[in-house]
Protein backbone atom coordinates (compact mmCIF):
# COMPACT_ATOMS: atom_id res chain seq x y z
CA UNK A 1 -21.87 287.68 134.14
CA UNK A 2 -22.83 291.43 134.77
CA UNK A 3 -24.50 293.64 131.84
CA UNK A 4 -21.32 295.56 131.71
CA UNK A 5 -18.70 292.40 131.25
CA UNK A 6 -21.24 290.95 128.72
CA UNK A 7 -21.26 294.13 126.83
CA UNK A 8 -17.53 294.03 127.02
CA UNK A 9 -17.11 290.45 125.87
CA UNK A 10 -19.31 291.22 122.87
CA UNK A 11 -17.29 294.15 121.88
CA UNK A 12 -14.32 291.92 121.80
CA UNK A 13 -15.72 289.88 120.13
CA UNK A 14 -16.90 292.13 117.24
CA UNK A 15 -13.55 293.77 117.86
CA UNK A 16 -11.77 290.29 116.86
CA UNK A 17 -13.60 289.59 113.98
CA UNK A 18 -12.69 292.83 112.13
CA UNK A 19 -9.36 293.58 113.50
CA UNK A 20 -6.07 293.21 111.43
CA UNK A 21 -4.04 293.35 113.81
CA UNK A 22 -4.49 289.85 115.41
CA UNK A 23 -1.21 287.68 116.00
CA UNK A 24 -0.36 286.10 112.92
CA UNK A 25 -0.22 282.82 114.93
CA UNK A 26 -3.91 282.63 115.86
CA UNK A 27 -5.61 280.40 113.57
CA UNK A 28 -9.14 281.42 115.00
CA UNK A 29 -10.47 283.50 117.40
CA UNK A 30 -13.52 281.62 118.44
CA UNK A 31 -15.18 282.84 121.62
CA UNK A 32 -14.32 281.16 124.98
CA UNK A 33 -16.91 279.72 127.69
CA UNK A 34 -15.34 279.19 131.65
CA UNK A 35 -17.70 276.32 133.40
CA UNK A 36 -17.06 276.52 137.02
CA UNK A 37 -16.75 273.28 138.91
CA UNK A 38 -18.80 271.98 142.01
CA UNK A 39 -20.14 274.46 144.58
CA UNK A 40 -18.95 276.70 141.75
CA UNK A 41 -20.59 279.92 140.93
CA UNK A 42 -20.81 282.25 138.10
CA UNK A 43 -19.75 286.10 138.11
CA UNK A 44 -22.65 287.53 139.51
CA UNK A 45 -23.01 285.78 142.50
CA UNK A 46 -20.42 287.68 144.95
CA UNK A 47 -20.09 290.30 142.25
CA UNK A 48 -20.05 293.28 145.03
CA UNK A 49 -17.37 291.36 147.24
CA UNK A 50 -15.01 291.53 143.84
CA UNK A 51 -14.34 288.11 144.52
CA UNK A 52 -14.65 285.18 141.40
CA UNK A 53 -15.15 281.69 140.62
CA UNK A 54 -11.94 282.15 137.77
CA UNK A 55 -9.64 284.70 139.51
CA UNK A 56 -10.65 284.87 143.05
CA UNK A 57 -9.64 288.95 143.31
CA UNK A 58 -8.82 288.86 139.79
CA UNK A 59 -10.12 288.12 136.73
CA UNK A 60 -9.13 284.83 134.53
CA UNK A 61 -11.37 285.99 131.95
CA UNK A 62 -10.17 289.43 131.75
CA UNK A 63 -6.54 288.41 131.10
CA UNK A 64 -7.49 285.85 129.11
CA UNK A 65 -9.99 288.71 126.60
CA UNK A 66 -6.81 290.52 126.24
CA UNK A 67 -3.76 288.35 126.05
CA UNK A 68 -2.96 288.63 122.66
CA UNK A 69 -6.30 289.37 121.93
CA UNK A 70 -8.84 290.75 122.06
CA UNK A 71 -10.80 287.48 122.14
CA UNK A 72 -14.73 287.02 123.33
CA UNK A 73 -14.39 285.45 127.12
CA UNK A 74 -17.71 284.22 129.15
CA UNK A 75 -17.55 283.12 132.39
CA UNK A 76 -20.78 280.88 132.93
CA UNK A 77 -22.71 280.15 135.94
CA UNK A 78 -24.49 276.80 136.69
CA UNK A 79 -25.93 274.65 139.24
CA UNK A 80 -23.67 274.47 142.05
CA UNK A 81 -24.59 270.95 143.77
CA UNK A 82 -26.53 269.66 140.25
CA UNK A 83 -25.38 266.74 137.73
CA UNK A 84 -23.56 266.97 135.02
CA UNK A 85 -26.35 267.03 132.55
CA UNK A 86 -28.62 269.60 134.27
CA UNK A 87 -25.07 271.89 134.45
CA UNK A 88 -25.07 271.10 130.54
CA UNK A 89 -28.93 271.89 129.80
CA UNK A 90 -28.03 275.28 131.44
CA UNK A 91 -25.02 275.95 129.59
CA UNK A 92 -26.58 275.18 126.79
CA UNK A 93 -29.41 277.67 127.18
CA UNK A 94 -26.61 280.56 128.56
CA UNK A 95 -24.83 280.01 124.86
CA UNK A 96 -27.25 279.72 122.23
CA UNK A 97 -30.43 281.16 124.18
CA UNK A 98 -33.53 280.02 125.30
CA UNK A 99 -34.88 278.32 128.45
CA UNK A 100 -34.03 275.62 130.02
CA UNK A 101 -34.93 272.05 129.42
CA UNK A 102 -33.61 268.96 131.57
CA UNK A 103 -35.67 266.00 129.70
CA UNK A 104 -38.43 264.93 130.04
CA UNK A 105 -37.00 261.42 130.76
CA UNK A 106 -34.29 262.52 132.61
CA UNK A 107 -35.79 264.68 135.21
CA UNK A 108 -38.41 262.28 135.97
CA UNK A 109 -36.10 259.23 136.60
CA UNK A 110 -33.07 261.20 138.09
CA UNK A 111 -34.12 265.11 139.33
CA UNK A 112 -35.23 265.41 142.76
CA UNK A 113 -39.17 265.29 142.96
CA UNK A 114 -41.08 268.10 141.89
CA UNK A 115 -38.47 269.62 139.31
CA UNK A 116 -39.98 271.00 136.56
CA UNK A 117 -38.52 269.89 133.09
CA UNK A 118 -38.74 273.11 131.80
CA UNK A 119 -38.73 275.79 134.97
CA UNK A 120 -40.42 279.16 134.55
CA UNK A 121 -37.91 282.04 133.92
CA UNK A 122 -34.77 280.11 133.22
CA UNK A 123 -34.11 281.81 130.21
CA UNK A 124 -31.07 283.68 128.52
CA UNK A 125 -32.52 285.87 125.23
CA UNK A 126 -31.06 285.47 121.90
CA UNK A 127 -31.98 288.68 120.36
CA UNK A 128 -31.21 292.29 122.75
CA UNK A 129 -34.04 294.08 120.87
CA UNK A 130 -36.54 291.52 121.55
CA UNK A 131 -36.50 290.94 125.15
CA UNK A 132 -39.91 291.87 126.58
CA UNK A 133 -38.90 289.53 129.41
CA UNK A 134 -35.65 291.24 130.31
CA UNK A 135 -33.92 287.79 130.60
CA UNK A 136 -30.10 288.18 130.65
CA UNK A 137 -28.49 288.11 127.06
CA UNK A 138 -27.29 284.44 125.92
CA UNK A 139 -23.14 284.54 125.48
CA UNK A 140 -23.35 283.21 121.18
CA UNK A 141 -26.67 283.14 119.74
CA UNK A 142 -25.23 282.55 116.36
CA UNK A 143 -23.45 279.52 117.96
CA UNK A 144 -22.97 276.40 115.03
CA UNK A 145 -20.96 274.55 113.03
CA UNK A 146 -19.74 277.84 111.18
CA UNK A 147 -19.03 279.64 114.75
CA UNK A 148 -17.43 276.98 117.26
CA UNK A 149 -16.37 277.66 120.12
CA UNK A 150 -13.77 276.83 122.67
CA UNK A 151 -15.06 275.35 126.01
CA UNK A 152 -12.92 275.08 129.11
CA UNK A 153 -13.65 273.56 132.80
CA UNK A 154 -12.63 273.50 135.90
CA UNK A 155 -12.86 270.42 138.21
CA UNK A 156 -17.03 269.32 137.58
CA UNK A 157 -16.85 271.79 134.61
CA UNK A 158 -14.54 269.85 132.81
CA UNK A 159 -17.40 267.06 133.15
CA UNK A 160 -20.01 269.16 132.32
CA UNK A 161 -18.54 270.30 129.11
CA UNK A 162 -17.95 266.74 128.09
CA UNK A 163 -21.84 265.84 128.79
CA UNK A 164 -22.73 268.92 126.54
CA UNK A 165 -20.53 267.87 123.85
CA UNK A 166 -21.69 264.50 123.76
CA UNK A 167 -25.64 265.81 123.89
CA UNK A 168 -24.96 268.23 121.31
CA UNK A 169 -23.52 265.22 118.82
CA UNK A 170 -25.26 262.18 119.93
CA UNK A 171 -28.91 263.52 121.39
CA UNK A 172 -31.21 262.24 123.36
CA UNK A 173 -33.97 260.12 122.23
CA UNK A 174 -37.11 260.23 124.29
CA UNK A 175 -36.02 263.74 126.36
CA UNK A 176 -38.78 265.95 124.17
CA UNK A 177 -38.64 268.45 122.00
CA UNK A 178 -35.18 270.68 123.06
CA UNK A 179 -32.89 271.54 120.68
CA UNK A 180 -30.24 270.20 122.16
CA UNK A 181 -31.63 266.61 122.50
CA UNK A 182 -32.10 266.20 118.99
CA UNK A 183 -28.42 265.93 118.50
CA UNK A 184 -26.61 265.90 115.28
CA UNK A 185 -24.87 269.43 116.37
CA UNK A 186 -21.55 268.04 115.21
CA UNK A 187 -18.62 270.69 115.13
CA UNK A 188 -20.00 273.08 117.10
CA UNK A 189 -17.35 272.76 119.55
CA UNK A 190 -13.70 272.93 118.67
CA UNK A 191 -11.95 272.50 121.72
CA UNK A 192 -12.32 270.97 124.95
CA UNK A 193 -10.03 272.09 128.16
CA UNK A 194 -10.41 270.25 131.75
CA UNK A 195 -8.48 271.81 134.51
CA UNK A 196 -8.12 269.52 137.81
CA UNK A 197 -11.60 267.47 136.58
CA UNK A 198 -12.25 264.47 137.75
CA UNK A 199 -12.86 262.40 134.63
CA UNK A 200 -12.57 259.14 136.94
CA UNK A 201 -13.87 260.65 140.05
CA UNK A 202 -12.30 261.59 143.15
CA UNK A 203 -11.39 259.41 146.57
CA UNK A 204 -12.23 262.62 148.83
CA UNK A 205 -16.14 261.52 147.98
CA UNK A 206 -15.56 257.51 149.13
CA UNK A 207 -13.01 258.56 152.38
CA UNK A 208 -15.00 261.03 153.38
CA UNK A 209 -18.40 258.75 153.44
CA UNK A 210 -16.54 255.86 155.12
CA UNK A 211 -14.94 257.97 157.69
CA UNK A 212 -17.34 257.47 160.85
CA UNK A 213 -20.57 256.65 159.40
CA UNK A 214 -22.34 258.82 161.93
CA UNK A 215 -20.17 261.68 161.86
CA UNK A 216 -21.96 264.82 159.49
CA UNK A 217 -19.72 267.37 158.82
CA UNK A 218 -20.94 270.01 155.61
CA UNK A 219 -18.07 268.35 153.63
CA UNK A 220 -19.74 265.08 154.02
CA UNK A 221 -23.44 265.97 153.87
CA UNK A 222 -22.62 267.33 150.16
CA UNK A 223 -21.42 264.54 148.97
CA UNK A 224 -23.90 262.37 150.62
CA UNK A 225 -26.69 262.37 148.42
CA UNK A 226 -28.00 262.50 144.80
CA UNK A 227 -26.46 261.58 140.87
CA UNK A 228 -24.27 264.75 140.99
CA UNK A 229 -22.15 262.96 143.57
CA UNK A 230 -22.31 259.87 142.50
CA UNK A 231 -20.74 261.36 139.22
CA UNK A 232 -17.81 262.43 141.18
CA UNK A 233 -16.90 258.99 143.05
CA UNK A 234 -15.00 257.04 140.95
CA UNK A 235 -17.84 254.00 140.64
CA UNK A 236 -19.88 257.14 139.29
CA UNK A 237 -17.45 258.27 136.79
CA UNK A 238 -16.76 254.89 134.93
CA UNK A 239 -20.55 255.14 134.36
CA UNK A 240 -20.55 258.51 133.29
CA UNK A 241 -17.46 257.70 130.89
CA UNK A 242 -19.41 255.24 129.18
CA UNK A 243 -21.66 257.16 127.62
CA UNK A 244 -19.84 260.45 127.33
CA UNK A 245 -17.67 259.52 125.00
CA UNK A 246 -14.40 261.40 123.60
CA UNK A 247 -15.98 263.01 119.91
CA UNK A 248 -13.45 262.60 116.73
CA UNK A 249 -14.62 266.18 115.94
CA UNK A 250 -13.05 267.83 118.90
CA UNK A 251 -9.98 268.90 119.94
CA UNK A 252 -9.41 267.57 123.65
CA UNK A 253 -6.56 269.17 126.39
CA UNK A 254 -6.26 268.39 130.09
CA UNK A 255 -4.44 269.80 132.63
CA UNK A 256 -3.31 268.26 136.24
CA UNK A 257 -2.22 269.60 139.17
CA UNK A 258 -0.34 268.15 142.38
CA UNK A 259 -0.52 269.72 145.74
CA UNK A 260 1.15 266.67 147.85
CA UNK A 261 4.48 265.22 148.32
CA UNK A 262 5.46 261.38 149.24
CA UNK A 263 6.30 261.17 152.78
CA UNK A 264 9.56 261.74 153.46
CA UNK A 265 11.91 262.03 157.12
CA UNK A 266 11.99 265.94 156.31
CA UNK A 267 12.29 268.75 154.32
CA UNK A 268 9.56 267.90 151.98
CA UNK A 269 7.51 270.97 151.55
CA UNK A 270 4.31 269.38 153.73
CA UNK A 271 2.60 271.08 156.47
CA UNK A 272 4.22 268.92 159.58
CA UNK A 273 2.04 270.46 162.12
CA UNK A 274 -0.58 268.03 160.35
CA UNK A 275 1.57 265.35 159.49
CA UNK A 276 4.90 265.41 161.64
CA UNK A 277 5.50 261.45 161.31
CA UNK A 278 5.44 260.60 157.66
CA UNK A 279 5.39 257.33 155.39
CA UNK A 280 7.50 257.04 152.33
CA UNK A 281 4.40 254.91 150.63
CA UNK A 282 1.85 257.67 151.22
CA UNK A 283 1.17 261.67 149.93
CA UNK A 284 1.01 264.37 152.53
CA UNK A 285 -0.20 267.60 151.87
CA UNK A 286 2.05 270.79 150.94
CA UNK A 287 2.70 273.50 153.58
CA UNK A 288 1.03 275.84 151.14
CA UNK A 289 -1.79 273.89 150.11
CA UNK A 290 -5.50 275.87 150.87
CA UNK A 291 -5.89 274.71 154.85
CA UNK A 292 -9.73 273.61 154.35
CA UNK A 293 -8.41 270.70 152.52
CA UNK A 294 -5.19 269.39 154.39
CA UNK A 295 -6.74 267.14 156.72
CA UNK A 296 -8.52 265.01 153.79
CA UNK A 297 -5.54 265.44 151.42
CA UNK A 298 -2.69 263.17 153.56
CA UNK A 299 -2.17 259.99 154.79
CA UNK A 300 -4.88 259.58 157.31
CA UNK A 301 -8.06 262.16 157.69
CA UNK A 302 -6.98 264.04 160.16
CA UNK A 303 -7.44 264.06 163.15
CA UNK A 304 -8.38 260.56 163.08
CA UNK A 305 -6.38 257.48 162.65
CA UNK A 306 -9.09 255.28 161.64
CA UNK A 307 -9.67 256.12 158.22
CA UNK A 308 -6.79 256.66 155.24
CA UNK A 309 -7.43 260.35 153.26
CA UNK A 310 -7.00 260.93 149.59
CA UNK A 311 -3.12 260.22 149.95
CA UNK A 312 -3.29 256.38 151.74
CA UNK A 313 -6.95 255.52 150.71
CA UNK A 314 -7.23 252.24 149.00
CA UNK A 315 -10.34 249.59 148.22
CA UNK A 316 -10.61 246.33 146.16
CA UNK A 317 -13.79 245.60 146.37
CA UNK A 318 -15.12 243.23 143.78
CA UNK A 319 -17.43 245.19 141.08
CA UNK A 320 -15.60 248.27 141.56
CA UNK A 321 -13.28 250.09 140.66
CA UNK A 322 -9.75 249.72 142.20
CA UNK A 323 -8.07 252.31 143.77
CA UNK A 324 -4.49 251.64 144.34
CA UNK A 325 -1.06 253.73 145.09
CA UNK A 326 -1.55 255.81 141.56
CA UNK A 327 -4.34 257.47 142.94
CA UNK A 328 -2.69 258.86 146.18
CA UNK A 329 -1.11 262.34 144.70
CA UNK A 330 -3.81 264.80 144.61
CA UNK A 331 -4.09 268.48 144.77
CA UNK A 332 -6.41 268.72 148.14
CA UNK A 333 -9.91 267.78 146.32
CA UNK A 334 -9.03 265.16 143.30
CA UNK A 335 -6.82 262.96 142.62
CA UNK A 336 -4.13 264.10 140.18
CA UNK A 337 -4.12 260.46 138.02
CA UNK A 338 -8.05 260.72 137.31
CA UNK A 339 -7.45 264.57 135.28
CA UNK A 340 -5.35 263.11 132.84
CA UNK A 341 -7.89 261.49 130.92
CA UNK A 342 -11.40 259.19 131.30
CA UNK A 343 -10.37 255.83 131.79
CA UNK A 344 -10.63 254.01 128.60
CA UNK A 345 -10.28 256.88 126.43
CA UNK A 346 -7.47 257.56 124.09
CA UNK A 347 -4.97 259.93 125.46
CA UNK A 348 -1.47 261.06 124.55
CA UNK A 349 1.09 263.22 125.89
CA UNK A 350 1.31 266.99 124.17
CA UNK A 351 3.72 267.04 122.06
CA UNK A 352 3.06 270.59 120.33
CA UNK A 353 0.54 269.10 118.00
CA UNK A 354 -2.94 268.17 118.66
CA UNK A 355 -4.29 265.49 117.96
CA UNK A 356 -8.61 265.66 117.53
CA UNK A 357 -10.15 262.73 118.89
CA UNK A 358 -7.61 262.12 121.51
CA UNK A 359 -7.09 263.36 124.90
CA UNK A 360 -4.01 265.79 124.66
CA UNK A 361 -1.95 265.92 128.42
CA UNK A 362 -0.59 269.75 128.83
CA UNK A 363 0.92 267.89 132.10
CA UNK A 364 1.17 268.22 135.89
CA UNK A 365 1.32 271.37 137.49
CA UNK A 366 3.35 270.71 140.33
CA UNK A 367 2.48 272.91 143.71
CA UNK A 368 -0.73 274.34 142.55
CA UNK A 369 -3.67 273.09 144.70
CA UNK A 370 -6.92 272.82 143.35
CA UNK A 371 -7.87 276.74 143.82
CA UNK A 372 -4.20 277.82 143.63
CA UNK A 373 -4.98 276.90 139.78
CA UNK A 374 -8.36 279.69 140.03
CA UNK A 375 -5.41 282.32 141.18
CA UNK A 376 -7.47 282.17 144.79
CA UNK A 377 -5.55 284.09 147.80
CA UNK A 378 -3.42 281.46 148.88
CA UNK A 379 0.57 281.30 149.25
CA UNK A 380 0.72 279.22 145.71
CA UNK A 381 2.23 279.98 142.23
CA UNK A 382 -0.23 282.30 139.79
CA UNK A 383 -1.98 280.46 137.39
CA UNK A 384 -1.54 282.94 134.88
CA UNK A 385 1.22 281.11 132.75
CA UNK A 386 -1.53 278.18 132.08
CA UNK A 387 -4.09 280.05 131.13
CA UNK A 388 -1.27 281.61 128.17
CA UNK A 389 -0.56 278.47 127.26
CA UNK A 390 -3.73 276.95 126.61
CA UNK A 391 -4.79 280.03 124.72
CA UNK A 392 -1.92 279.59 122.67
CA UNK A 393 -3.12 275.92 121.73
CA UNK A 394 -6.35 276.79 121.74
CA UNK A 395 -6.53 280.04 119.26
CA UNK A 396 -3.63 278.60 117.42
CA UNK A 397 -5.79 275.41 116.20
């Protein structure tokens, strides 16, 4: 996030806590984090194209400071291609301030070799009249139980914030001296919002590794190495469910989206260039779905026969976990089934109360694709609506 947004947010934020004229329906007007998901990037990294992570050629953020506001909006920026707890060692250190630490377990045992635990000049300063180093200025320094905050991610984000959470309560014995392994940070964080995350993985990761074994396309050398991707297959995320468990002290909301139809004779709403001979039993992508991910998205990986994509890919295999017909809608890069909720967790539908402690459903978004959700250029609905509503929940808790 640029100087100038920064200094904006933080006026809002002063700005909210002294204003009288807030809605009378906002119960609190913590501030707001955005965690981008995988190959994500924060708002500085294309920041003289104009184009964002949460907006595309808008600004998610900025409508989101000002809708009914003002409210205190950061957008953070973490490792693109990097696990879920190195994403949340970073956020933390964005937040509260102070460098970077991954564990000194952790980084030994699961960062590739040579990563320092602690590495030189990762730092985000606490205090803007003590910063001989000139790092940039940390989003909350006076983040703790008595200022919360609300945390929202999209796709890997909405992973990463649950790692954070569950490192800020729980710790992490043997991981050194960082604050936030010491745990026992209960309440710091009052809400938790996952856009499109893929809380039991996604099938794009397993079809696209079994399609041709020899075949390397970019797609498939990303997800073709390291913990960060093994996070993201759905073996991977019933591992990482297990120990990042749903905390009784937060509020929890999830959001789903749906960017394929079941096949159908005609008149459907897929692309039929890609897909003119369809199966009632299968998902085919929408016409208006972003084009990068249509051939992955459908019945078969196109333009092969030989392997089933995200909408026809199955596997049974014992010690794993099963993916059946549930898991064939998705929205071009997840499947929508695995962002209602970690498997094994509780979960609910929203009913217009929330429920802490529970996973509470805001639904299926029906014809957004997974960057149609971002606002992204792309022929798809705006997002804007669901970004309202959840800061309607959100500031109304």
């Amino acid at each position: 996030m640029s100087r100038f947004a920064q200094g904006v947010a933080r006026a809002l934020l002063a700005a909210a806590a002294l204003s009288p004229w807030l809605p009378a329906a906002a119960a609190n007007n913590d501030p707001v984090i955005l965690v981008h998901g995988f190959l994500g990037f924060g708002p500085e990294q294309f920041r003289e194209s104009g184009f964002r992570y949460w907006g595309g050629y808008g600004d998610i953020a900025a409508h989101m400071q000002v809708y009914k506001g003002p409210h205190a909006v950061f957008a953070a920026g973490v490792g693109a291609i990097s696990s879920n707890w190195d994403r949340a060692a970073e956020l933390y250190a964005q937040i509260k301030g102070g460098c970077v630490d991954y564990g000194q377990q952790h980084v030994v045992k699961y960062d590739p070799p040579g990563q320092p635990q602690k590495p030189a000049g990762k730092c985000w300063s606490a205090d803007a009249a003590h910063n001989p180093e000139h790092y940039p200025l940390a989003f909350y320094p006076q983040w703790d139980a008595s200022h919360p905050i609300h945390l929202i991610g999209h796709s890997q984000g909405g992973t990463t914030i649950r790692a954070l959470v569950e490192l800020l309560e729980h710790g992490a014995p043997g991981e050194g001296d960082g604050e936030l392994f010491k745990g026992g940070k209960t309440g710091w964080v009052k809400s938790v919002t996952t856009i499109s995350a893929p809380h039991n993985g996604t099938t794009l990761r397993d079809a696209i590794l079994d399609f041709l074994p020899n075949l390397h396309t970019p797609l498939r050398d990303m997800f073709d190495n390291d913990m960060a991707h093994w996070e993201l297959a759905p073996d991977g995320a019933r591992d990482f469910n297990l120990w990042a468990r749903t905390s009784p002290n937060v509020y929890y909301f999830s959001v789903g989206t749906l960017a394929t139809e079941a096949g159908s004779w005609c008149c459907n709403g897929t692309d039929r260039a890609l897909a003119p001979v369809q199966n009632v039993r299968y998902q085919y992508p929408r016409e208006d779905m972003i084009p990068y991910f249509k051939p992955y998205a459908g019945e078969w990986i196109v333009p092969s026969a030989m392997q089933h994509g995200m909408g026809g890919y199955t596997q049974n295999a014992p010690g794993r976990v099963r993916i059946d017909e549930t898991w064939f809608p998705n929205d071009g890069v997840v499947n929508t089934a695995s962002m209602r909720a970690p498997a094994g967790h509780p979960v609910r539908d929203y009913d217009g109360t929330a429920l802490k402690g529970s996973w509470n459903f805001l639904g299926n978004y029906r014809g957004y694709d997974h960057f149609d959700i971002l606002n992204w250029p792309n022929p798809g609905p705006s997002a804007d609506p669901v970004y309202d509503r959840i800061a309607d929940i959100i500031f109304g808790l």
